[in-house]
PDB file of N, CA and C in Angstrom:
ATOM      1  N   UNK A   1       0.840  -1.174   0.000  1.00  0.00           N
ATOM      2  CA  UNK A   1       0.000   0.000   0.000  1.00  0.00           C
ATOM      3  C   UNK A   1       0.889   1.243   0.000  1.00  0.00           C
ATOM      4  N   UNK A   2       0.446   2.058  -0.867  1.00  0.00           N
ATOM      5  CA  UNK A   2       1.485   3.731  -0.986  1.00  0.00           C
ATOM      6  C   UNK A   2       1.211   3.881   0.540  1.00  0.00           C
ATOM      7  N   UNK A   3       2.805   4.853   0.736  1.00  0.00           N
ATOM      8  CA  UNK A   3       2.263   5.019   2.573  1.00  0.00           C
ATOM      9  C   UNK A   3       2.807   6.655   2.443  1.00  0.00           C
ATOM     10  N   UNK A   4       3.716   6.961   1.159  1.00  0.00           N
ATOM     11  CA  UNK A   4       3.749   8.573   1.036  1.00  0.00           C
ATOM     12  C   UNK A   4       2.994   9.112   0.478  1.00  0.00           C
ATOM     13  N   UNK A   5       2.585  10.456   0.269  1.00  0.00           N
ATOM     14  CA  UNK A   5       2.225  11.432  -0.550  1.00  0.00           C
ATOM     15  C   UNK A   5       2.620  10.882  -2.326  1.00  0.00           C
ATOM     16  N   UNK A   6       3.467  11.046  -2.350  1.00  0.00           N
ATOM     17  CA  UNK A   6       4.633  10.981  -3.636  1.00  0.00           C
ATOM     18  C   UNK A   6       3.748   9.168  -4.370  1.00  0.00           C
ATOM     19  N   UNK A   7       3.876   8.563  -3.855  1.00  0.00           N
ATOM     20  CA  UNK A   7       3.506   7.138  -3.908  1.00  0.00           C
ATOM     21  C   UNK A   7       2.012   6.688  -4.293  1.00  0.00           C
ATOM     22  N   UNK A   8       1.302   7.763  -3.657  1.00  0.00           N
ATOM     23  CA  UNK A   8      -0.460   7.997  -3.872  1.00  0.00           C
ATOM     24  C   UNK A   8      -0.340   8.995  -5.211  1.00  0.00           C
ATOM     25  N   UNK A   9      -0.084   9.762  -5.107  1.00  0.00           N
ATOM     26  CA  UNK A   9       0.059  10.432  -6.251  1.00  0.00           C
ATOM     27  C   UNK A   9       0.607   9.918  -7.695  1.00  0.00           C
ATOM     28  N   UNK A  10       1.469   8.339  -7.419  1.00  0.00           N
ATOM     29  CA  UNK A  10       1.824   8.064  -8.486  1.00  0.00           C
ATOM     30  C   UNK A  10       1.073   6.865  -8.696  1.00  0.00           C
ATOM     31  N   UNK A  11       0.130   6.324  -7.791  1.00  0.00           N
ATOM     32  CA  UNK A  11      -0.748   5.305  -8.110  1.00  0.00           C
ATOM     33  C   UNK A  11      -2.341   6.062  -8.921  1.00  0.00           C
ATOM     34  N   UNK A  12      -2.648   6.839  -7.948  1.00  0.00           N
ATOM     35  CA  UNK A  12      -3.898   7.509  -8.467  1.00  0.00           C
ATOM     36  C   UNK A  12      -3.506   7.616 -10.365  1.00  0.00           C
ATOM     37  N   UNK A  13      -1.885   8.650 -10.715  1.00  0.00           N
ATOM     38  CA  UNK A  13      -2.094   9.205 -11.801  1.00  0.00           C
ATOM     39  C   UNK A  13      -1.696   8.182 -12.957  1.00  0.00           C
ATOM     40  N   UNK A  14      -0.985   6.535 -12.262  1.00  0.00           N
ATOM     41  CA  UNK A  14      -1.532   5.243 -13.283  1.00  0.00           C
ATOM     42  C   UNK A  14      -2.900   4.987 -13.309  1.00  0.00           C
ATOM     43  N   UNK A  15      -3.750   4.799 -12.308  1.00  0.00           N
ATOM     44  CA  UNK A  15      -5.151   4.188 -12.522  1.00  0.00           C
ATOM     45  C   UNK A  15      -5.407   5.753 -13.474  1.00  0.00           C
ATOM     46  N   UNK A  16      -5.655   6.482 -13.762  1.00  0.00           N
ATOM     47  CA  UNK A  16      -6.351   7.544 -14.846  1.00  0.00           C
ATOM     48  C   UNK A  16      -5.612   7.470 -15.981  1.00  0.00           C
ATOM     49  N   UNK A  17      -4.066   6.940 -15.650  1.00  0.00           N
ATOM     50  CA  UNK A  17      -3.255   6.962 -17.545  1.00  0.00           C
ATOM     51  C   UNK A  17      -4.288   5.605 -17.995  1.00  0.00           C
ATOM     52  N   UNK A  18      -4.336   4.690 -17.035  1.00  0.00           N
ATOM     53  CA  UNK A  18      -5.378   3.284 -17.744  1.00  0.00           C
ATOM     54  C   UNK A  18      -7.063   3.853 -18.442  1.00  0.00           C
ATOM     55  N   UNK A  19      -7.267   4.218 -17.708  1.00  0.00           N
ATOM     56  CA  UNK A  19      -8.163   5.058 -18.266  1.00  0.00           C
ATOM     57  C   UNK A  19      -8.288   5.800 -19.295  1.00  0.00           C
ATOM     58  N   UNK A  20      -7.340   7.091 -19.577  1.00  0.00           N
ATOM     59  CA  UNK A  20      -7.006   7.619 -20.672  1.00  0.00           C
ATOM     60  C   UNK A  20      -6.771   6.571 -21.723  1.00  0.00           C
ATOM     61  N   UNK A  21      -5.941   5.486 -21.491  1.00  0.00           N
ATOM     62  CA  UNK A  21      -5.819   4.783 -22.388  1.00  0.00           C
ATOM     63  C   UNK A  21      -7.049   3.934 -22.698  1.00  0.00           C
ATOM     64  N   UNK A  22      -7.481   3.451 -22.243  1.00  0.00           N
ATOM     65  CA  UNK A  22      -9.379   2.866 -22.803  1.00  0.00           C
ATOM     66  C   UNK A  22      -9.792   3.622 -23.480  1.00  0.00           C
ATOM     67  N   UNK A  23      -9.956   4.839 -23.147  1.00  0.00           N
ATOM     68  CA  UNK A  23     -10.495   6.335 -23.916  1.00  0.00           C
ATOM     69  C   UNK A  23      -9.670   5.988 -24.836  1.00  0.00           C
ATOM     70  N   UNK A  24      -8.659   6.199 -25.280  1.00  0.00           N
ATOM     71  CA  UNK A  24      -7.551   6.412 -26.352  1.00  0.00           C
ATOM     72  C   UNK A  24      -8.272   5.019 -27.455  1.00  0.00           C
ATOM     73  N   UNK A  25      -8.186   3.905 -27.064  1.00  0.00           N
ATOM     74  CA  UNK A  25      -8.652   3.334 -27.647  1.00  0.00           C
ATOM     75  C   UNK A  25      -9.807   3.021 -28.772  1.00  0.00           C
ATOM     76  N   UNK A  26     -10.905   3.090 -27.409  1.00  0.00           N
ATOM     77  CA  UNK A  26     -12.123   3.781 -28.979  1.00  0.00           C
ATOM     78  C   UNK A  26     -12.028   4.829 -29.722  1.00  0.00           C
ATOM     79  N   UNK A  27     -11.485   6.156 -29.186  1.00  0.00           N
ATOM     80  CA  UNK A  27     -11.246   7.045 -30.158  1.00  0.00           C
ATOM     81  C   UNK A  27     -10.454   7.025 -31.296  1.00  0.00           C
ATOM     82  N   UNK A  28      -9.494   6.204 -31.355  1.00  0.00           N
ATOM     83  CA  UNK A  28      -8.208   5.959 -32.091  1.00  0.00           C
ATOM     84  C   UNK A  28      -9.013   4.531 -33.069  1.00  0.00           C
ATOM     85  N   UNK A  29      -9.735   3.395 -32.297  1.00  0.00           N
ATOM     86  CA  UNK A  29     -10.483   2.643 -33.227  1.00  0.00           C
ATOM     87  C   UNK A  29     -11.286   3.668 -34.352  1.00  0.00           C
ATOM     88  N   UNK A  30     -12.277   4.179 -33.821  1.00  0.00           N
ATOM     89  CA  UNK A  30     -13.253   4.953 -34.208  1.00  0.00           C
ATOM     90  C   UNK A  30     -12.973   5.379 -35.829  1.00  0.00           C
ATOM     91  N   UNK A  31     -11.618   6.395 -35.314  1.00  0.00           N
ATOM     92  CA  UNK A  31     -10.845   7.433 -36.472  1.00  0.00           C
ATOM     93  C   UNK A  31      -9.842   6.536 -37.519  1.00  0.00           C
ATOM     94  N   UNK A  32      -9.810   5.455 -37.167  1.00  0.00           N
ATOM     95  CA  UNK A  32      -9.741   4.549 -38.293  1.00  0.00           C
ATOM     96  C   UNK A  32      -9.818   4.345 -39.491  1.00  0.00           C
ATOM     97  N   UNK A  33      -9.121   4.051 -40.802  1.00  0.00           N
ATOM     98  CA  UNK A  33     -10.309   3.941 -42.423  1.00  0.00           C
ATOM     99  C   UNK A  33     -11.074   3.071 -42.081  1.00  0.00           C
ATOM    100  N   UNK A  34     -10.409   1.574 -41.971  1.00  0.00           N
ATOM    101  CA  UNK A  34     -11.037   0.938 -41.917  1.00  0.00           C
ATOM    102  C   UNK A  34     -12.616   0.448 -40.811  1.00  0.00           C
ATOM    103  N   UNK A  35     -12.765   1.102 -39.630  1.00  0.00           N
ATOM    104  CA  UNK A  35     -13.280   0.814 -38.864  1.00  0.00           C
ATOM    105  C   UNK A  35     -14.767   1.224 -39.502  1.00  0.00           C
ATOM    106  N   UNK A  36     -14.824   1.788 -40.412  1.00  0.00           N
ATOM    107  CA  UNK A  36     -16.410   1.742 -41.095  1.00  0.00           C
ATOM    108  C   UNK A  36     -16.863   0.446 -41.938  1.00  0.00           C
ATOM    109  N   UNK A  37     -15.498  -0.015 -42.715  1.00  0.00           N
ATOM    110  CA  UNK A  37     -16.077  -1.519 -42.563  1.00  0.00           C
ATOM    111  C   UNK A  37     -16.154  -2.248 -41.913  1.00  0.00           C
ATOM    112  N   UNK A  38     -15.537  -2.614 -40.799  1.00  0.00           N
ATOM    113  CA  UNK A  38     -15.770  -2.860 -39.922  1.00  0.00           C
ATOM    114  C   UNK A  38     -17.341  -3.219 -39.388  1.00  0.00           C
ATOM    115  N   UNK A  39     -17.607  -1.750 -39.181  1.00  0.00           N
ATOM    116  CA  UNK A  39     -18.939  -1.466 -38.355  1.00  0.00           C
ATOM    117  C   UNK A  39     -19.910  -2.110 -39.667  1.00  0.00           C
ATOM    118  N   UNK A  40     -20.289  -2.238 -40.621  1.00  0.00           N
ATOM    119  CA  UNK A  40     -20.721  -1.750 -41.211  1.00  0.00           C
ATOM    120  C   UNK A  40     -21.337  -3.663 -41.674  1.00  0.00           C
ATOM    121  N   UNK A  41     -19.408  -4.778 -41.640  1.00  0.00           N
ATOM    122  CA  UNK A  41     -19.776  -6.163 -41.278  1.00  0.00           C
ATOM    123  C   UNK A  41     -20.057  -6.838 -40.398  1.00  0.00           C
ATOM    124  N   UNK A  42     -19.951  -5.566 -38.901  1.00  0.00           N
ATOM    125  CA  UNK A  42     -20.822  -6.394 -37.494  1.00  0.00           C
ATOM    126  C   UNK A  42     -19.608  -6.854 -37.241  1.00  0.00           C
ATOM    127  N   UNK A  43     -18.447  -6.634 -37.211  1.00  0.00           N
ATOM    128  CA  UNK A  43     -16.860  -6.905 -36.769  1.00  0.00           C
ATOM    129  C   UNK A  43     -16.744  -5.850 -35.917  1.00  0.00           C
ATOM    130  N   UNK A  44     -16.719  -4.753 -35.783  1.00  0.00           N
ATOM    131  CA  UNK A  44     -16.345  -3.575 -35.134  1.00  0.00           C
ATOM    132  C   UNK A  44     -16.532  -4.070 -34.252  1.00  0.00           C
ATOM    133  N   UNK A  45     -17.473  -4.897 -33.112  1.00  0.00           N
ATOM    134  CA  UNK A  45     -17.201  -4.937 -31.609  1.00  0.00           C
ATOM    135  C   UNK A  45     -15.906  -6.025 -31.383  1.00  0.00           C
ATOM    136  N   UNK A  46     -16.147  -7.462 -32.252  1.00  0.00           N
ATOM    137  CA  UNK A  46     -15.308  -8.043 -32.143  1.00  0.00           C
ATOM    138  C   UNK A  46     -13.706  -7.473 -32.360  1.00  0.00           C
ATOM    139  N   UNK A  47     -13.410  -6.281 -33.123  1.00  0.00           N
ATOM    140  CA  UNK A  47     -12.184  -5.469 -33.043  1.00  0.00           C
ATOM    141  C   UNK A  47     -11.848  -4.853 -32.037  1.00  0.00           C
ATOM    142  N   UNK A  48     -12.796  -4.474 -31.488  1.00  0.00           N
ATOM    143  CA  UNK A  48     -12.567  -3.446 -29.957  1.00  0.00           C
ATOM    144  C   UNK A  48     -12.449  -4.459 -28.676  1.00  0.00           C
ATOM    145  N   UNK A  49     -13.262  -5.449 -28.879  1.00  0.00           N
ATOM    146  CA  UNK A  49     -12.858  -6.181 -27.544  1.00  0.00           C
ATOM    147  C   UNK A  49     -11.736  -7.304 -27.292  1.00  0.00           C
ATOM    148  N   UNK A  50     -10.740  -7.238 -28.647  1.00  0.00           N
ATOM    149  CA  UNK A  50      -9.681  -8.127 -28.600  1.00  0.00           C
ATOM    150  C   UNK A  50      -8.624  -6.870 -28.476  1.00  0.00           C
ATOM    151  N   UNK A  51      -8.992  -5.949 -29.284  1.00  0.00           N
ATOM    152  CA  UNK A  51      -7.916  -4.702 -28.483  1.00  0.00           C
ATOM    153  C   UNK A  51      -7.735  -4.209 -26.742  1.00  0.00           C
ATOM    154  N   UNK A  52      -8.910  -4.623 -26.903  1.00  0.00           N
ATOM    155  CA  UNK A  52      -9.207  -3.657 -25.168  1.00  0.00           C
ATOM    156  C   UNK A  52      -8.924  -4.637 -24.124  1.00  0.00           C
ATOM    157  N   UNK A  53      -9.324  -6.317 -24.641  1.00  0.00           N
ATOM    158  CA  UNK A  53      -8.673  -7.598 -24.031  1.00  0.00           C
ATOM    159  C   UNK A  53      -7.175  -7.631 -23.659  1.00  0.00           C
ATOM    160  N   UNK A  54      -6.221  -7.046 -24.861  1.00  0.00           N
ATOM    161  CA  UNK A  54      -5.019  -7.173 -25.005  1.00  0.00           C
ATOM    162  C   UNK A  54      -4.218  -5.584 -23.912  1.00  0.00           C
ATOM    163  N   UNK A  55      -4.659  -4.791 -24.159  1.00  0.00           N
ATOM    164  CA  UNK A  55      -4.868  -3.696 -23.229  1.00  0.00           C
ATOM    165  C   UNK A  55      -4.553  -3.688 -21.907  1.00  0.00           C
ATOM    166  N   UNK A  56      -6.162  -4.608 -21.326  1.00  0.00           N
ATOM    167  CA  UNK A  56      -6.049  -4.753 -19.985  1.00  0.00           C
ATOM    168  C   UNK A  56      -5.196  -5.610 -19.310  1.00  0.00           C
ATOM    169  N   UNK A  57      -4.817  -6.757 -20.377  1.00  0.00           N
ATOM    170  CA  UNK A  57      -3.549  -7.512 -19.699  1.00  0.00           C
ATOM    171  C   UNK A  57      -2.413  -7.134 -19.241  1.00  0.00           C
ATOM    172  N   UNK A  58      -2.436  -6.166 -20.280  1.00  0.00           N
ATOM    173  CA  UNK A  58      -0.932  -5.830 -20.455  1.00  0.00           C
ATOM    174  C   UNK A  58      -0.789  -4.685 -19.180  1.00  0.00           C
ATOM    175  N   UNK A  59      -2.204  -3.952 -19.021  1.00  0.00           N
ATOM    176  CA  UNK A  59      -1.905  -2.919 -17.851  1.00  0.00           C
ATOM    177  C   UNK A  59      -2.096  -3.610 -16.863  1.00  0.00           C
ATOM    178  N   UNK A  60      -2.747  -5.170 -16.339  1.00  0.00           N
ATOM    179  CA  UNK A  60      -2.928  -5.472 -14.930  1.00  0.00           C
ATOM    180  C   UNK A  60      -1.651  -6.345 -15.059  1.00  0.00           C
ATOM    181  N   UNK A  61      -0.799  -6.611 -16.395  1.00  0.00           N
ATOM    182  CA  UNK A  61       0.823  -7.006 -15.471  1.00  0.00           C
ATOM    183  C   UNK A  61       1.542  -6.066 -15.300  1.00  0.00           C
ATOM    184  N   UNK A  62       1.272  -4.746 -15.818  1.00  0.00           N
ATOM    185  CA  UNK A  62       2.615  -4.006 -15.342  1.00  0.00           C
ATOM    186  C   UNK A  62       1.779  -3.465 -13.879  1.00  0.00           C
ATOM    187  N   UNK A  63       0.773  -2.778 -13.484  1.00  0.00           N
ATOM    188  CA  UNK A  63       0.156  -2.704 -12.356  1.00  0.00           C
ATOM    189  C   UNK A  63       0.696  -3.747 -11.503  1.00  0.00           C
ATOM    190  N   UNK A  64       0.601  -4.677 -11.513  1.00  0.00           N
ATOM    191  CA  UNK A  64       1.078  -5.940 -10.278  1.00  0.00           C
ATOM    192  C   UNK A  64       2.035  -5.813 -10.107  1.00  0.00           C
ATOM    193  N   UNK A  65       2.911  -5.545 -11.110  1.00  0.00           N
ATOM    194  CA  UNK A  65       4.400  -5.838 -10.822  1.00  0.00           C
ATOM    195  C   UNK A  65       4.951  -3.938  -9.637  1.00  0.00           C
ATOM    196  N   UNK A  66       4.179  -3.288  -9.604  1.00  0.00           N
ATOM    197  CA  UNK A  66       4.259  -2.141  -8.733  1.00  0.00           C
ATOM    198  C   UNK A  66       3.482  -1.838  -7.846  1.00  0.00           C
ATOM    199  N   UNK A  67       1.986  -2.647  -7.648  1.00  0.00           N
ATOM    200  CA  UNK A  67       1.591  -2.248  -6.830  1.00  0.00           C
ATOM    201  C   UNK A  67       0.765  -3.847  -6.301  1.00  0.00           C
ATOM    202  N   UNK A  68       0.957  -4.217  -5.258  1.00  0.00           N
ATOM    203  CA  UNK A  68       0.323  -5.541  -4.555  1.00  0.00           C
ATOM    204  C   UNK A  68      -1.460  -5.736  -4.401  1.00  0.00           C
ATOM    205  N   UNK A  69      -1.935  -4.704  -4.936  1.00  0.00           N
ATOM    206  CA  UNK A  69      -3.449  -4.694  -4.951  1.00  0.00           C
ATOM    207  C   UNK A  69      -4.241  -5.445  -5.502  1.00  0.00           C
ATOM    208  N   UNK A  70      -3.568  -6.339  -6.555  1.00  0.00           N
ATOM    209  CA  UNK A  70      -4.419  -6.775  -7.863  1.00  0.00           C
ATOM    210  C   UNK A  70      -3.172  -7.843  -7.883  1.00  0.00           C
ATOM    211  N   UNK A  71      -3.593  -9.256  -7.327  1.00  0.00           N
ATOM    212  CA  UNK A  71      -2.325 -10.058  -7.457  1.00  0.00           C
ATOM    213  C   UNK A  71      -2.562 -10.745  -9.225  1.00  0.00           C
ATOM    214  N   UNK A  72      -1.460 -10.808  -9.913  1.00  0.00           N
ATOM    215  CA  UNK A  72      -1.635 -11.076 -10.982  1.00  0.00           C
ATOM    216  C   UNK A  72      -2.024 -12.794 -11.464  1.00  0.00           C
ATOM    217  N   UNK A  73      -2.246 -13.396 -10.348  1.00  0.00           N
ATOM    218  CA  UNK A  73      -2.970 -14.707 -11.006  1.00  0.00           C
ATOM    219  C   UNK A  73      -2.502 -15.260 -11.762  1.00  0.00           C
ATOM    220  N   UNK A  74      -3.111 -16.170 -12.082  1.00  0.00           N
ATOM    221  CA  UNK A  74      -3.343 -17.296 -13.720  1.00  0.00           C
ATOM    222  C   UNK A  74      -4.192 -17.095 -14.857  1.00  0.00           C
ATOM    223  N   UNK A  75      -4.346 -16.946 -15.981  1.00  0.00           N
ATOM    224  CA  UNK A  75      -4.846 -16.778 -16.782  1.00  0.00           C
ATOM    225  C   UNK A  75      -4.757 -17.974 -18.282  1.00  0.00           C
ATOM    226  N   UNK A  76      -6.013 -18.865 -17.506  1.00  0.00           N
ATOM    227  CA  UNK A  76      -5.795 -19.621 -18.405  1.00  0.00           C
ATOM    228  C   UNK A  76      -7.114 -19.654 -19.585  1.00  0.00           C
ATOM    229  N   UNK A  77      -7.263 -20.879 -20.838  1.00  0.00           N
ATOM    230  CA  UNK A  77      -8.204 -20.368 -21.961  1.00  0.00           C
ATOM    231  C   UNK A  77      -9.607 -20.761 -21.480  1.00  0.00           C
ATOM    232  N   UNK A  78      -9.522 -22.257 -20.159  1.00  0.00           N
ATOM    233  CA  UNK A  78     -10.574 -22.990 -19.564  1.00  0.00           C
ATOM    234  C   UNK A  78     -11.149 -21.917 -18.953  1.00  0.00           C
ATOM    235  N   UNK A  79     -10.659 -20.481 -17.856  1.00  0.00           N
ATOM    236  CA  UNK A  79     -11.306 -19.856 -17.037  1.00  0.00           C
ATOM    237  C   UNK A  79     -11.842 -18.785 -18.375  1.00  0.00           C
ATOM    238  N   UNK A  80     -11.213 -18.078 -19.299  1.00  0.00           N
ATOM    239  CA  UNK A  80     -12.165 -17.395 -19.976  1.00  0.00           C
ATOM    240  C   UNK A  80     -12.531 -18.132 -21.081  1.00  0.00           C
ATOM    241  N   UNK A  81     -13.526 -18.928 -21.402  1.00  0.00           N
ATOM    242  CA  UNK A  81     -14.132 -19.518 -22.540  1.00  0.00           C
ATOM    243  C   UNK A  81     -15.775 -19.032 -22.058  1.00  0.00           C
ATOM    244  N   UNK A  82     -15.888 -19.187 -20.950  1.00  0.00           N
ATOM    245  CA  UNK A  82     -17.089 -18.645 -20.497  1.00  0.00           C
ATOM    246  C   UNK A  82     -17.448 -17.225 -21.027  1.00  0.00           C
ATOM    247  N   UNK A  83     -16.476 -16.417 -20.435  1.00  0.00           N
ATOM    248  CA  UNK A  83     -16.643 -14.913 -20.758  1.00  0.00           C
ATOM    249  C   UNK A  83     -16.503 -14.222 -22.106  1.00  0.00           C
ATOM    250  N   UNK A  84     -15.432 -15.326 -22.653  1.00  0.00           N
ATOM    251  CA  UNK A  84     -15.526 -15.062 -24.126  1.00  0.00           C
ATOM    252  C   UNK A  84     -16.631 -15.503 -25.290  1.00  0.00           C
ATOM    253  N   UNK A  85     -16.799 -16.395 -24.594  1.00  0.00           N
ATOM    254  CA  UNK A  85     -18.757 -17.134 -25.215  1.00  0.00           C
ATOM    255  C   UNK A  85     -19.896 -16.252 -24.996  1.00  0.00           C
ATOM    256  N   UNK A  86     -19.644 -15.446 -24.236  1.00  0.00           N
ATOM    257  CA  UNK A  86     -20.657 -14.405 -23.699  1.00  0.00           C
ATOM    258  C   UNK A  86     -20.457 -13.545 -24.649  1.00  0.00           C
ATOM    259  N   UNK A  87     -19.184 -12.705 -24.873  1.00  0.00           N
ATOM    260  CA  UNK A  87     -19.139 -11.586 -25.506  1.00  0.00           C
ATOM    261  C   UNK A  87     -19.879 -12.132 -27.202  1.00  0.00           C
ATOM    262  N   UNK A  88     -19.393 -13.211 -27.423  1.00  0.00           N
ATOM    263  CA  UNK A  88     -19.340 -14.058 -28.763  1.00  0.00           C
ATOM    264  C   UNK A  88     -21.228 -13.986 -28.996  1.00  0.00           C
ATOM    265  N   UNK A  89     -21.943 -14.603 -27.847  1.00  0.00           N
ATOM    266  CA  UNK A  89     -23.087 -14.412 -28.101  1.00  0.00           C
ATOM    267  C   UNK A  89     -23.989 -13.318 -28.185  1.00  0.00           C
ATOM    268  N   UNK A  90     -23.711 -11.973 -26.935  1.00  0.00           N
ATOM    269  CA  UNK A  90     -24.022 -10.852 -27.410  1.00  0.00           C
ATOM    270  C   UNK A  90     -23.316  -9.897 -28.596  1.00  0.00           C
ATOM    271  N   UNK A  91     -22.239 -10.293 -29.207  1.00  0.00           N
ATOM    272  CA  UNK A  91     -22.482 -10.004 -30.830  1.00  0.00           C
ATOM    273  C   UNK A  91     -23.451 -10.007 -31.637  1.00  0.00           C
ATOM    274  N   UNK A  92     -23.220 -11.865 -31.364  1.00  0.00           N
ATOM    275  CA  UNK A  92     -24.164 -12.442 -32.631  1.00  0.00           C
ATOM    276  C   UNK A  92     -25.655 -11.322 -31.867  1.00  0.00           C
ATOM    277  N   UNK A  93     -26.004 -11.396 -30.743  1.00  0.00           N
ATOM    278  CA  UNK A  93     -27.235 -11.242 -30.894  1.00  0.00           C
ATOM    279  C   UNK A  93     -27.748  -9.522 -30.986  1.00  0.00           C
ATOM    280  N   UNK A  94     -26.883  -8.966 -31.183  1.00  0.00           N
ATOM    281  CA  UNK A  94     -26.787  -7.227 -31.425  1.00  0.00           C
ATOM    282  C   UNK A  94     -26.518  -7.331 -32.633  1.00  0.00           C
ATOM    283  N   UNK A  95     -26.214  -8.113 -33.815  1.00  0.00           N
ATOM    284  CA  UNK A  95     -26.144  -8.238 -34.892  1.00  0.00           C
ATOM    285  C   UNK A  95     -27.967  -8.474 -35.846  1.00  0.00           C
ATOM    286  N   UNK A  96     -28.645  -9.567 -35.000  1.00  0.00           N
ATOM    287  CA  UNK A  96     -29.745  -9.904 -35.364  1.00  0.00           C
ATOM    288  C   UNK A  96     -30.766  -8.966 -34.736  1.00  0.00           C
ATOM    289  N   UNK A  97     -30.477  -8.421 -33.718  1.00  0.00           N
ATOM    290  CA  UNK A  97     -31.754  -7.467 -33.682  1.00  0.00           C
ATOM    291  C   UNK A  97     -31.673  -6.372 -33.611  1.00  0.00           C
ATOM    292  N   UNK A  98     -30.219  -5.888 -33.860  1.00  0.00           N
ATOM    293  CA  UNK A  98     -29.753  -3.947 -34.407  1.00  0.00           C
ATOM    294  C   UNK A  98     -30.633  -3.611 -35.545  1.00  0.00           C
ATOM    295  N   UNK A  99     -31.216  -4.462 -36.452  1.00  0.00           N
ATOM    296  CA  UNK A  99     -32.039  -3.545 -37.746  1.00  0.00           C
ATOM    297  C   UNK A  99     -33.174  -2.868 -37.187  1.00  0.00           C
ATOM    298  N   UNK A 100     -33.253  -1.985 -38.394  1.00  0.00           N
ATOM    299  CA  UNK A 100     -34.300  -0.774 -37.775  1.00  0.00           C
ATOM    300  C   UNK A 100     -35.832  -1.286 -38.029  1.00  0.00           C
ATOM    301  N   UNK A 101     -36.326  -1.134 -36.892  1.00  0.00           N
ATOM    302  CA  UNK A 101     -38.078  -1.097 -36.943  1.00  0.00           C
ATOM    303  C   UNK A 101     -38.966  -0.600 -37.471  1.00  0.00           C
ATOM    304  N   UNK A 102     -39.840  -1.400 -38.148  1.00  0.00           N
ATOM    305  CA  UNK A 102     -40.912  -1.168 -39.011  1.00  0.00           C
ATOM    306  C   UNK A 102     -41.713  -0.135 -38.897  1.00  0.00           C
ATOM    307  N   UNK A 103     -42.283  -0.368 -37.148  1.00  0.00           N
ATOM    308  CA  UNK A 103     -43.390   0.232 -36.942  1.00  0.00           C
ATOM    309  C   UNK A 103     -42.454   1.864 -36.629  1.00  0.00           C
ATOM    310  N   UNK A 104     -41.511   2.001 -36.287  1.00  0.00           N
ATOM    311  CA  UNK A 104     -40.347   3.136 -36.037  1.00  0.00           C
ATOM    312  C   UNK A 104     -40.989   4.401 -37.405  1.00  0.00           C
ATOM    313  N   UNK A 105     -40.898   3.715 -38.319  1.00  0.00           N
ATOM    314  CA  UNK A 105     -40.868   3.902 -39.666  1.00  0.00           C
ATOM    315  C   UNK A 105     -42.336   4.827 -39.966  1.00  0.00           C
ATOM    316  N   UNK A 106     -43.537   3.761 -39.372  1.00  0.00           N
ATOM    317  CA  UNK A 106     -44.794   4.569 -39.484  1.00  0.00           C
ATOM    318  C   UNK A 106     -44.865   5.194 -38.796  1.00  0.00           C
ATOM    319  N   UNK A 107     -44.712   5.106 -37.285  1.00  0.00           N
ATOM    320  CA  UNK A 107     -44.858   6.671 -36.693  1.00  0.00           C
ATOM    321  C   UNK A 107     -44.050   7.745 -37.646  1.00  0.00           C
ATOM    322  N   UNK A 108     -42.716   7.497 -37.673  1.00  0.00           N
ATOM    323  CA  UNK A 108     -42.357   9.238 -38.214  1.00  0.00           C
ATOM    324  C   UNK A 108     -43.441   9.587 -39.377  1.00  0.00           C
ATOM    325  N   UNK A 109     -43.577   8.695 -40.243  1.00  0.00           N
ATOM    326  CA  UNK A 109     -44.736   8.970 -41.227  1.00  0.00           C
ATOM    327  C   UNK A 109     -46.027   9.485 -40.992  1.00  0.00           C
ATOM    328  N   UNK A 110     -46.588   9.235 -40.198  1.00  0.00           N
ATOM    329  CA  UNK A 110     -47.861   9.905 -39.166  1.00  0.00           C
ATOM    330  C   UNK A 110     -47.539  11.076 -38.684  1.00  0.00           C
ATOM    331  N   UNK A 111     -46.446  11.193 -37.568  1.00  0.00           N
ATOM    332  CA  UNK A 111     -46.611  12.301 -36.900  1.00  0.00           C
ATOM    333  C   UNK A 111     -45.385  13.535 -37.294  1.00  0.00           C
ATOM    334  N   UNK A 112     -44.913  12.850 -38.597  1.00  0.00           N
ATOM    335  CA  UNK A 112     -43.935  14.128 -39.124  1.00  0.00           C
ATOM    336  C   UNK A 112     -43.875  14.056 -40.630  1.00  0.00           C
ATOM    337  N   UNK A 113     -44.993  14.610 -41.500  1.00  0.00           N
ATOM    338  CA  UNK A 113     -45.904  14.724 -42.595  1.00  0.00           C
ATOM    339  C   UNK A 113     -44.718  15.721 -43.245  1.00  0.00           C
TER     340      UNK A 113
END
């Protein structure tokens, strides 16, 4: 645990560079060429969450290795197949029901002539 001034100050202003960097991320995906095809084949999430996967590893080993808060564990493919099946299925299923609505369609037609 930081026990100086100097020490808090340099933990606080890593946890916000991690941050900045998440931020950095989608913005920097975003502004992309390619990231409109992307979006456009229903890939764009699957791009962002193998970036942002690769990201957080990389900041919770250098984090561990300076600060004892977050012991760095095991990371094996058996403990995330679960979590990665998850993300895998809310794709697919933000893929099948992102199209736009019918009835969406007749209201504006009704009430904006």
């Amino acid at each position: 645990m930081p026990t100086n001034t100097l020490d808090k100050i340099r933990h606080s202003l890593s946890c916000v560079a991690v941050l900045f960097g998440l931020f950095g991320i989608f913005v920097f995906a975003s502004f992309s060429p390619s990231y409109a095809w992307l979006y456009l084949g229903g890939l764009a999430a699957p791009f962002i969450y193998s970036i942002v996967f690769v990201y957080a590893i990389a900041a919770w080993s250098i984090y561990s290795k300076y600060y004892p808060f977050l012991s760095l564990g095991r990371l094996s493919f058996v403990e995330c197949f679960v979590p990665a099946l998850a993300l895998v299925c809310l794709t697919v299923l933000y893929n099948v029901f992102s199209g736009p609505e019918p009835w969406m369609a007749e209201l504006s037609r009704q009430f904006f002539l």
